[in-house]
PDB file of N, CA and C in Angstrom:
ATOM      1  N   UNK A   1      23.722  68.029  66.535  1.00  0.00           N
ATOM      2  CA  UNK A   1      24.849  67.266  67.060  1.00  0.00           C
ATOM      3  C   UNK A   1      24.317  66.048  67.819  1.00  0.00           C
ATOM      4  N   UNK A   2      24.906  64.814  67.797  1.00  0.00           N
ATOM      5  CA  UNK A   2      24.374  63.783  68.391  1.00  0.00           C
ATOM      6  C   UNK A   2      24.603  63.759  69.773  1.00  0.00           C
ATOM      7  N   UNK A   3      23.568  62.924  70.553  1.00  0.00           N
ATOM      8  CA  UNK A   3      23.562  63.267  72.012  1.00  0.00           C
ATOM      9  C   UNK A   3      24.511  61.915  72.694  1.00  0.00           C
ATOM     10  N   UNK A   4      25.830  62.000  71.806  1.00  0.00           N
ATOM     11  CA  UNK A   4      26.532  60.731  71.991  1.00  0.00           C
ATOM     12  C   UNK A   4      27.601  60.891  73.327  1.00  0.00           C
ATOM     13  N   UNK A   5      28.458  60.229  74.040  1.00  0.00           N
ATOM     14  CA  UNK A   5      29.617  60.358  75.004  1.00  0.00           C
ATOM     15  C   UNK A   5      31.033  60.693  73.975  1.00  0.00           C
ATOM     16  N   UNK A   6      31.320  61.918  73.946  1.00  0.00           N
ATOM     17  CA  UNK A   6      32.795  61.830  73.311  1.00  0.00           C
ATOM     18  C   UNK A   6      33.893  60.804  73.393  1.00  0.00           C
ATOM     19  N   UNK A   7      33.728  59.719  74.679  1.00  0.00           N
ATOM     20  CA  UNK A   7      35.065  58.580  74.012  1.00  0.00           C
ATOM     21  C   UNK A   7      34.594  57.541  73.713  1.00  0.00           C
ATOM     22  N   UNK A   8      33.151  57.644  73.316  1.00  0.00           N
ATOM     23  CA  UNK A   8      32.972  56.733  72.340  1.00  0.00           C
ATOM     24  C   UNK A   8      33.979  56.760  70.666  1.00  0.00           C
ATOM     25  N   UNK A   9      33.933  57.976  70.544  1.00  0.00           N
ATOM     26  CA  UNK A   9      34.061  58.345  69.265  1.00  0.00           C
ATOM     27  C   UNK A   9      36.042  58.289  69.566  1.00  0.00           C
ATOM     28  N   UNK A  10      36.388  58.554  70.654  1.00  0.00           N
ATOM     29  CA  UNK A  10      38.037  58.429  70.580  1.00  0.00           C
ATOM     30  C   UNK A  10      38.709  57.004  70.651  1.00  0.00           C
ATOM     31  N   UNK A  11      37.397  56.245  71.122  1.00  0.00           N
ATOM     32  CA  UNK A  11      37.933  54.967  71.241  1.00  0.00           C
ATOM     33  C   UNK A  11      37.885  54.197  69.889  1.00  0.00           C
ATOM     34  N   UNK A  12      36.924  54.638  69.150  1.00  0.00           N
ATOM     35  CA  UNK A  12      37.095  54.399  67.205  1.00  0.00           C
ATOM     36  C   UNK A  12      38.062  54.338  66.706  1.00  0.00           C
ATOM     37  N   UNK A  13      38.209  56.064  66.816  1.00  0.00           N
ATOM     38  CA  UNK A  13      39.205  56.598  66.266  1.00  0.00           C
ATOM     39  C   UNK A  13      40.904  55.966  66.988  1.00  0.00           C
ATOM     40  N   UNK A  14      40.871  55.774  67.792  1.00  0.00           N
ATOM     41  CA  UNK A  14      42.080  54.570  68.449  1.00  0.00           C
ATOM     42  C   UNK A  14      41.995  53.580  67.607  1.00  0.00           C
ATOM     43  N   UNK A  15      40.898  52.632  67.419  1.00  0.00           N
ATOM     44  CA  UNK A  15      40.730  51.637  67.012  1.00  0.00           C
ATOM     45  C   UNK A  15      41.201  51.802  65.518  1.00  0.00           C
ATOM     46  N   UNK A  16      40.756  52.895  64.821  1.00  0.00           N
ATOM     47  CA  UNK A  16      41.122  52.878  63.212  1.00  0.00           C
ATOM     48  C   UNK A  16      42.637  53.053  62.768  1.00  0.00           C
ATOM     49  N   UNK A  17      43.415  53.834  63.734  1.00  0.00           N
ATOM     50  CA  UNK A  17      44.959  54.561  63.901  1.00  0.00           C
ATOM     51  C   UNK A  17      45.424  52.813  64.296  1.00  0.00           C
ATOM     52  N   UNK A  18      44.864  51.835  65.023  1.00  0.00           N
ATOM     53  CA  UNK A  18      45.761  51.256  64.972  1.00  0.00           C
ATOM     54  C   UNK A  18      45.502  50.203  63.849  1.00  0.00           C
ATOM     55  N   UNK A  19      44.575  50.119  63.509  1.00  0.00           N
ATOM     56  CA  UNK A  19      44.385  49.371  62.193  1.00  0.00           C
ATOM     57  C   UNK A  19      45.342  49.952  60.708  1.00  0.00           C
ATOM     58  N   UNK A  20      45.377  50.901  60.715  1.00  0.00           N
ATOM     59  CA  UNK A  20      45.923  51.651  60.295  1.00  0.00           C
ATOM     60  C   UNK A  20      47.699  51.662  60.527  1.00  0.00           C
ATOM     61  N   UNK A  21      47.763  51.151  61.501  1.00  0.00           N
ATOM     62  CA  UNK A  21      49.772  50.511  61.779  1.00  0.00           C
ATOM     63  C   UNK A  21      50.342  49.237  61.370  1.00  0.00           C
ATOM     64  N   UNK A  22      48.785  48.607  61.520  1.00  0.00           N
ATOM     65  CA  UNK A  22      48.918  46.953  61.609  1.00  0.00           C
ATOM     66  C   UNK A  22      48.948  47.020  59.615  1.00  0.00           C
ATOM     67  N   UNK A  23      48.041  47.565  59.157  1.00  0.00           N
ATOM     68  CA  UNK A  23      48.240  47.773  57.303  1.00  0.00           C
ATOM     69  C   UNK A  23      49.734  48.312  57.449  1.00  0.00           C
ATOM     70  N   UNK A  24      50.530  49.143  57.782  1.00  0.00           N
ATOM     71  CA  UNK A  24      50.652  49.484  56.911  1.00  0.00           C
ATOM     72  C   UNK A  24      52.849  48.987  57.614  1.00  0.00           C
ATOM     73  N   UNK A  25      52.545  48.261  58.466  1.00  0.00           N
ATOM     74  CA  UNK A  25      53.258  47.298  59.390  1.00  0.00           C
ATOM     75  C   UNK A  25      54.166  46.530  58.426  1.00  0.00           C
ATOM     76  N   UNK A  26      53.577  45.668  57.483  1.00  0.00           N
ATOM     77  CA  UNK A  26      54.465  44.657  56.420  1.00  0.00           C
ATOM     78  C   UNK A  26      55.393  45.879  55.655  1.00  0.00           C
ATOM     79  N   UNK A  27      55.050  47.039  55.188  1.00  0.00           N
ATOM     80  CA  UNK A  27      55.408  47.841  53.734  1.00  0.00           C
ATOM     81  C   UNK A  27      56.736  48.243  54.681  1.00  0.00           C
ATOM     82  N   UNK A  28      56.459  49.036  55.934  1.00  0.00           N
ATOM     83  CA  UNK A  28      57.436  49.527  56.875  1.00  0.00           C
ATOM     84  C   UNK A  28      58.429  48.071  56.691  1.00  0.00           C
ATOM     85  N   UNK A  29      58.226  46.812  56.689  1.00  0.00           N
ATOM     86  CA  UNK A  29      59.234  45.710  57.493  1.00  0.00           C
ATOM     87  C   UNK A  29      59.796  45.490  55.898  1.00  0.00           C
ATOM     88  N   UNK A  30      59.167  45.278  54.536  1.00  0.00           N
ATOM     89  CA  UNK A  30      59.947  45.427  53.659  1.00  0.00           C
ATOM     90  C   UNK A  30      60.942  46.266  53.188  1.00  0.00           C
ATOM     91  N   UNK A  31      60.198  47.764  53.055  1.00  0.00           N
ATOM     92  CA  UNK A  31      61.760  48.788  52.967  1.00  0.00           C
ATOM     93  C   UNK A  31      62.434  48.413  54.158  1.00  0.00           C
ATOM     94  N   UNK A  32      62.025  48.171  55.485  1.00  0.00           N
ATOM     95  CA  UNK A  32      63.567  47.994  56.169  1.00  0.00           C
ATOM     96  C   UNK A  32      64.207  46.457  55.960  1.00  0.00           C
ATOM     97  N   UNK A  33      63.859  45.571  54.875  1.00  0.00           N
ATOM     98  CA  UNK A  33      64.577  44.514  54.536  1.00  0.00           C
ATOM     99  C   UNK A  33      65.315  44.940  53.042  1.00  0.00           C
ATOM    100  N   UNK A  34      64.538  45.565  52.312  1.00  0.00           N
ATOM    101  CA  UNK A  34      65.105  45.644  50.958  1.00  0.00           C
ATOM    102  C   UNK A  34      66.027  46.962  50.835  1.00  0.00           C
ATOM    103  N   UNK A  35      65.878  48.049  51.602  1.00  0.00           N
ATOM    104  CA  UNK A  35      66.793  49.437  51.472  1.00  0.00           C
ATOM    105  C   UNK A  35      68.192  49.309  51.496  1.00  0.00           C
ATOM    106  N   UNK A  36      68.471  48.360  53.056  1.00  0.00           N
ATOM    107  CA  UNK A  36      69.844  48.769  53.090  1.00  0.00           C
ATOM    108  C   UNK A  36      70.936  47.547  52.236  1.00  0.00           C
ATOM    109  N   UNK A  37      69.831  46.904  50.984  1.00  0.00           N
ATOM    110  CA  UNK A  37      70.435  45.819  50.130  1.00  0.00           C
ATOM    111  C   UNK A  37      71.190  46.628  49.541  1.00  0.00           C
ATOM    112  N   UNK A  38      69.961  47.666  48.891  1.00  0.00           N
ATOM    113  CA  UNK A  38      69.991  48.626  47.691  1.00  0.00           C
ATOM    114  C   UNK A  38      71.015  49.721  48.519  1.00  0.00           C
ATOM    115  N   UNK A  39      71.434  50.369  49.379  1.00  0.00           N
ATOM    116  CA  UNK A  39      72.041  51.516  49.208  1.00  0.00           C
ATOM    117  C   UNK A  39      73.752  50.771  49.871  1.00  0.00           C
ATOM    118  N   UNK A  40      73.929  49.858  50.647  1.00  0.00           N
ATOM    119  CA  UNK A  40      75.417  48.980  50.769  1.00  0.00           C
ATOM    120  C   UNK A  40      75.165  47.570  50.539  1.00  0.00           C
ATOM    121  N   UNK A  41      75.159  47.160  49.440  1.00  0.00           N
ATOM    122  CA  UNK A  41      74.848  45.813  48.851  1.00  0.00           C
ATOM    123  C   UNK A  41      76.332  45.102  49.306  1.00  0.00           C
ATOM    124  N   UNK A  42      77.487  45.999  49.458  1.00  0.00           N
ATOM    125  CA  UNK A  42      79.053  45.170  50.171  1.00  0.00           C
ATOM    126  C   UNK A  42      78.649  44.821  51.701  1.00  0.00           C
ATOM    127  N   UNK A  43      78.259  45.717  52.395  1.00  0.00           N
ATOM    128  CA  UNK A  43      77.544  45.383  53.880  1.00  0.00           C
ATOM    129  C   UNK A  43      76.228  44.622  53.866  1.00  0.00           C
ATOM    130  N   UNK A  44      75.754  44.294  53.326  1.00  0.00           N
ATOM    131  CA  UNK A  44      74.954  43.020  53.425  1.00  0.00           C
ATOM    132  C   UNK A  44      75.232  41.537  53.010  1.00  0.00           C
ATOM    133  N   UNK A  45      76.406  41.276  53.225  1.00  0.00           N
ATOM    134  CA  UNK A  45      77.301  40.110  53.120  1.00  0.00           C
ATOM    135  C   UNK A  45      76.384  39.089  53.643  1.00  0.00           C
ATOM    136  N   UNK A  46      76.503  37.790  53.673  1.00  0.00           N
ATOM    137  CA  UNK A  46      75.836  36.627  54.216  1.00  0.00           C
ATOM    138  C   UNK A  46      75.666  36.583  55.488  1.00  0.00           C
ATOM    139  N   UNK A  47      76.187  36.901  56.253  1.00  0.00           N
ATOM    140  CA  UNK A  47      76.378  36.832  57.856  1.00  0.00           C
ATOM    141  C   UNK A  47      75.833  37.986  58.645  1.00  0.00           C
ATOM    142  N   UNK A  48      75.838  39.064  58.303  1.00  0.00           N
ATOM    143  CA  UNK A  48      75.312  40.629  58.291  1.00  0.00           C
ATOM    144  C   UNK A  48      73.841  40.399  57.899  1.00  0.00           C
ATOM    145  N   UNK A  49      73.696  40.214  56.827  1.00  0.00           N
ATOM    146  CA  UNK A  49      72.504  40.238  56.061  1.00  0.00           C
ATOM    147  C   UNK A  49      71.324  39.228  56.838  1.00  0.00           C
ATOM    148  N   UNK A  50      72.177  37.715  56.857  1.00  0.00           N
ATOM    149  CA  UNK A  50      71.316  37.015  58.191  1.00  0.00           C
ATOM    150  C   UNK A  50      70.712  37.247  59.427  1.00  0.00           C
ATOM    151  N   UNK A  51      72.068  38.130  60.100  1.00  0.00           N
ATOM    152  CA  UNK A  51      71.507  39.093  61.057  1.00  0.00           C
ATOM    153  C   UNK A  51      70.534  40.380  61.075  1.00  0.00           C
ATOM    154  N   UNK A  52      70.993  41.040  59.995  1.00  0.00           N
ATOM    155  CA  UNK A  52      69.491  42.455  59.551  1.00  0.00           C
ATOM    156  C   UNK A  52      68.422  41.572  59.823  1.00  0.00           C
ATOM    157  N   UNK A  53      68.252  40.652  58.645  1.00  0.00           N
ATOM    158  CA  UNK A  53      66.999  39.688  58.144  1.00  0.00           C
ATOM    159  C   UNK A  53      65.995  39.312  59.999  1.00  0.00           C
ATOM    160  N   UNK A  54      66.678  38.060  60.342  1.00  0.00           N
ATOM    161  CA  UNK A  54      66.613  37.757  61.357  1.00  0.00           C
ATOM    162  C   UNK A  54      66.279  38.682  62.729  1.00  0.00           C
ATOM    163  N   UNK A  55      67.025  39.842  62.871  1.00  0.00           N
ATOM    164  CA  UNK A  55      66.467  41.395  63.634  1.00  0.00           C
ATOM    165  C   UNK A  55      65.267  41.870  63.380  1.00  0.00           C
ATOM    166  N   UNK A  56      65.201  42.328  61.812  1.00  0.00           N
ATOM    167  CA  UNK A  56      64.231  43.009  61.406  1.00  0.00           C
ATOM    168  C   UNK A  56      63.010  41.618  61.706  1.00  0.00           C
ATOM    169  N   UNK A  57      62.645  40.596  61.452  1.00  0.00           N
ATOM    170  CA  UNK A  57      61.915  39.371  62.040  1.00  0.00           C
ATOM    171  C   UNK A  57      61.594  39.347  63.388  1.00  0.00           C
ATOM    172  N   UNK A  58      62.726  39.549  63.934  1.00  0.00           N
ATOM    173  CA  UNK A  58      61.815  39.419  65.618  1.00  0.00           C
ATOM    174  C   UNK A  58      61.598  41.019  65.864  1.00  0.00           C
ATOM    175  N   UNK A  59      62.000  41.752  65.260  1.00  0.00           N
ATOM    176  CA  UNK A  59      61.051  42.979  66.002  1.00  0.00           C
ATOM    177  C   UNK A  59      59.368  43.270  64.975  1.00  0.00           C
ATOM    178  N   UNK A  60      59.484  42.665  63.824  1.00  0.00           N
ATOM    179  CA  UNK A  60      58.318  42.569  63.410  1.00  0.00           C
ATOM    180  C   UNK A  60      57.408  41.383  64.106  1.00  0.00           C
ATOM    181  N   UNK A  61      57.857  40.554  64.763  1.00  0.00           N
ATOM    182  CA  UNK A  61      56.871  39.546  65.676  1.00  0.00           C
ATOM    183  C   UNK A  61      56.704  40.526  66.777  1.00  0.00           C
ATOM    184  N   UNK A  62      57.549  41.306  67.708  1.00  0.00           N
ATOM    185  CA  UNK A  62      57.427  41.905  68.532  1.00  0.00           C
ATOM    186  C   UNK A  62      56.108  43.386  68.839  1.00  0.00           C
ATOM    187  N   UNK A  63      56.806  43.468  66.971  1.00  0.00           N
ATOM    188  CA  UNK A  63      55.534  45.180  67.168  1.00  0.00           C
ATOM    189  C   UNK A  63      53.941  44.151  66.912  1.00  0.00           C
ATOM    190  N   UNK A  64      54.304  43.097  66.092  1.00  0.00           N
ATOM    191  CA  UNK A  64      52.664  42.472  65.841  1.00  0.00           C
ATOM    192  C   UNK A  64      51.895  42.110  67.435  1.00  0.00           C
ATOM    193  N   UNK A  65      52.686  41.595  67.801  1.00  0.00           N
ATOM    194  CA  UNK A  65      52.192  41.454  69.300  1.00  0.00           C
ATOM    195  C   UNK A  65      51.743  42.379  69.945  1.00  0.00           C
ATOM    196  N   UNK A  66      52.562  43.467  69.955  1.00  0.00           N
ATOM    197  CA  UNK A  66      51.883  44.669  70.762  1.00  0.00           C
ATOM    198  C   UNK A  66      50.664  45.362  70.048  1.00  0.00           C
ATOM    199  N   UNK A  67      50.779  45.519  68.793  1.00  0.00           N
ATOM    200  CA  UNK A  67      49.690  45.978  67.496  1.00  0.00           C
ATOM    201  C   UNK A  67      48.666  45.232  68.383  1.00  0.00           C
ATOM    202  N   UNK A  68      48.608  44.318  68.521  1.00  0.00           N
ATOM    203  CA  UNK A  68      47.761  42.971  68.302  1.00  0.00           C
ATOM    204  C   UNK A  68      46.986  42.907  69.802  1.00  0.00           C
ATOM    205  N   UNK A  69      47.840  43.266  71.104  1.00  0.00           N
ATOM    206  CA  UNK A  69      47.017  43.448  72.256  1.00  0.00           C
ATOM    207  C   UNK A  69      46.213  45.017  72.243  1.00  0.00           C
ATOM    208  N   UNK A  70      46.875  46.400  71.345  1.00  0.00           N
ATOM    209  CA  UNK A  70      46.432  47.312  71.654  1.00  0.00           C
ATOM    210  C   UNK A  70      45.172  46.966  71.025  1.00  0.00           C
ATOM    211  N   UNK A  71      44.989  46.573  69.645  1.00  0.00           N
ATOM    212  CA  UNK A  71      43.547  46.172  69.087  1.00  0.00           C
ATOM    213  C   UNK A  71      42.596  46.064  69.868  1.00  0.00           C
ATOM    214  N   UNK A  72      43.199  44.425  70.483  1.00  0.00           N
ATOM    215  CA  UNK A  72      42.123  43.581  71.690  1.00  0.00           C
ATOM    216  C   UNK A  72      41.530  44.874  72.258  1.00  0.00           C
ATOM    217  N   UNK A  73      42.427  45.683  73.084  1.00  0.00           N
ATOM    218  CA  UNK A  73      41.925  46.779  74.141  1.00  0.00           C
ATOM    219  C   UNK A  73      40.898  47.496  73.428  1.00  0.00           C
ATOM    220  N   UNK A  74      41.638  48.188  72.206  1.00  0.00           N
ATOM    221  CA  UNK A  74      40.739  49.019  71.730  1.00  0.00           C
ATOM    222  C   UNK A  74      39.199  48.760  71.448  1.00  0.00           C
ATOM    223  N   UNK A  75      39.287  47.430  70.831  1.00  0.00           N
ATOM    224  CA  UNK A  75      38.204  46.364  69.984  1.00  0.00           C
ATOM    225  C   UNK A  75      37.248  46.548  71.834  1.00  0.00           C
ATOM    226  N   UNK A  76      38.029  46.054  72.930  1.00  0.00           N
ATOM    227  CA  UNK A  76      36.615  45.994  73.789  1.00  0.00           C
ATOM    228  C   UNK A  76      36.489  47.549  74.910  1.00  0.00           C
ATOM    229  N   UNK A  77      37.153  48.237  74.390  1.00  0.00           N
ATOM    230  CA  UNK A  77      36.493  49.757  74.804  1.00  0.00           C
ATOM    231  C   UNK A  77      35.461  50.020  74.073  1.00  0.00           C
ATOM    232  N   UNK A  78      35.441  50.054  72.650  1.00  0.00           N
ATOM    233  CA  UNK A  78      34.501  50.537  71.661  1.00  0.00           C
ATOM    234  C   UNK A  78      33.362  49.511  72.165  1.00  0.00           C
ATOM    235  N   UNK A  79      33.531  48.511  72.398  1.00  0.00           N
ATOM    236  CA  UNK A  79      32.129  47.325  72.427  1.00  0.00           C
ATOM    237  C   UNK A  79      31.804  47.782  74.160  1.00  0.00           C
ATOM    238  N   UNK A  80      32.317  47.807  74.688  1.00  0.00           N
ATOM    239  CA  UNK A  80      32.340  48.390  76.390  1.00  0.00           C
ATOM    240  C   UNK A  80      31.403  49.889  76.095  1.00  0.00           C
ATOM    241  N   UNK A  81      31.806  50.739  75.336  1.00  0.00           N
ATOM    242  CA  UNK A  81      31.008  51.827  75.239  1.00  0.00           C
ATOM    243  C   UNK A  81      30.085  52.048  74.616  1.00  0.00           C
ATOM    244  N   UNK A  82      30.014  51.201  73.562  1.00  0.00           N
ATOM    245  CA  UNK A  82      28.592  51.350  72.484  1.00  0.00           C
ATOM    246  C   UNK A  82      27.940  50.270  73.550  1.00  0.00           C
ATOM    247  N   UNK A  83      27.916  49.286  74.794  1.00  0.00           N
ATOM    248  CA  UNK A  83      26.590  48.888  75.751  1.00  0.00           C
ATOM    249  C   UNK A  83      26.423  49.585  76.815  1.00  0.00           C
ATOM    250  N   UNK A  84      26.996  50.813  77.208  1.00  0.00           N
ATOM    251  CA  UNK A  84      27.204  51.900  77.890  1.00  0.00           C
ATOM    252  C   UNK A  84      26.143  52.551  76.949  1.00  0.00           C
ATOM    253  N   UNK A  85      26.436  53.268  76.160  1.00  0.00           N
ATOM    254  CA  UNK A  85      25.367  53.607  75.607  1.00  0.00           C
ATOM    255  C   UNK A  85      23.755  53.321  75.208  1.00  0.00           C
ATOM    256  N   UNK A  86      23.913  51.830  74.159  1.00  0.00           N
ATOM    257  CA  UNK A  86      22.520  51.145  74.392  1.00  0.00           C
ATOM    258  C   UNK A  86      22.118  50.918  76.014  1.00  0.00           C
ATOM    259  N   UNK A  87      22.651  50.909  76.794  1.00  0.00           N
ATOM    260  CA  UNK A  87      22.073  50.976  78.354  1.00  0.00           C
ATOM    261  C   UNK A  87      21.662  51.923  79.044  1.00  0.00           C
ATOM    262  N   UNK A  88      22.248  53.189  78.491  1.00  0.00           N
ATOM    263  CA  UNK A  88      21.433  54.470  78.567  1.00  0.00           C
ATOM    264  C   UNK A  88      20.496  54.719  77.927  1.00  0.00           C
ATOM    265  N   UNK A  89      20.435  53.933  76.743  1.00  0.00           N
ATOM    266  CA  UNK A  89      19.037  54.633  75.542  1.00  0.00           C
ATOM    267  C   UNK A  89      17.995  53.717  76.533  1.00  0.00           C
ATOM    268  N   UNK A  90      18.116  52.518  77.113  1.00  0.00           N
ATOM    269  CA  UNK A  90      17.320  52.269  77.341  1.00  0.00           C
ATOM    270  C   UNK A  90      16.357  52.528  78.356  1.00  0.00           C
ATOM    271  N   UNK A  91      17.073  52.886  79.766  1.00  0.00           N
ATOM    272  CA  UNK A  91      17.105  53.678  80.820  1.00  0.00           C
ATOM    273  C   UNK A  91      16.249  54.718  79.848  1.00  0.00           C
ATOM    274  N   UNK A  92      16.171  55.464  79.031  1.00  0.00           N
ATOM    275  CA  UNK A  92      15.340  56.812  78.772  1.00  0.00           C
ATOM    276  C   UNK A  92      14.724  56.070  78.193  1.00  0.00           C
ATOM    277  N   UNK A  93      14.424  55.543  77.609  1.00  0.00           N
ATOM    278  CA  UNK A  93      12.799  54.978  77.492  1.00  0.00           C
ATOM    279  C   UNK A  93      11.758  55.134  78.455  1.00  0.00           C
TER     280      UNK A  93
END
């Protein structure tokens, strides 16, 4: 077993789960643009439909933003802990 710090390895694994939201982020914002065409195509009238459209738009700017700072965090825990580490390997030298 490696003689590693366990949140090294949770802060990855954070890091991959949210990479992993940010993929898969667009597919989620299309079915919720194209579904409710397809199942009340009478309720998606011009004015309705502008509004879904336009909703579903700013809460997809909204989750990218937040996607987008949790990254940052994640991105400098993992780099914060892998020189935590090389700073211990070196110390045992």
């Amino acid at each position: 077993m490696p003689d590693r710090p366990l949140f090294l390895e949770r802060a990855s694994f954070r890091r991959r789960r949210l990479g992993d939201a940010a993929r898969v982020l667009p597919v989620l914002a299309a079915a919720l643009i194209v579904i409710p065409v397809w199942w009340v195509p009478e309720q998606a009238s011009f004015a309705g439909g502008a509004v879904w459209l336009f909703g579903i738009w700013a809460a997809l700017i909204a989750a990218i933003g937040v996607l987008h700072r949790a990254l940052r965090r994640a991105d400098a825990a993992t780099l914060r802990a892998s020189r935590d580490i090389a700073g211990d390997d070196d110390h045992a030298l």
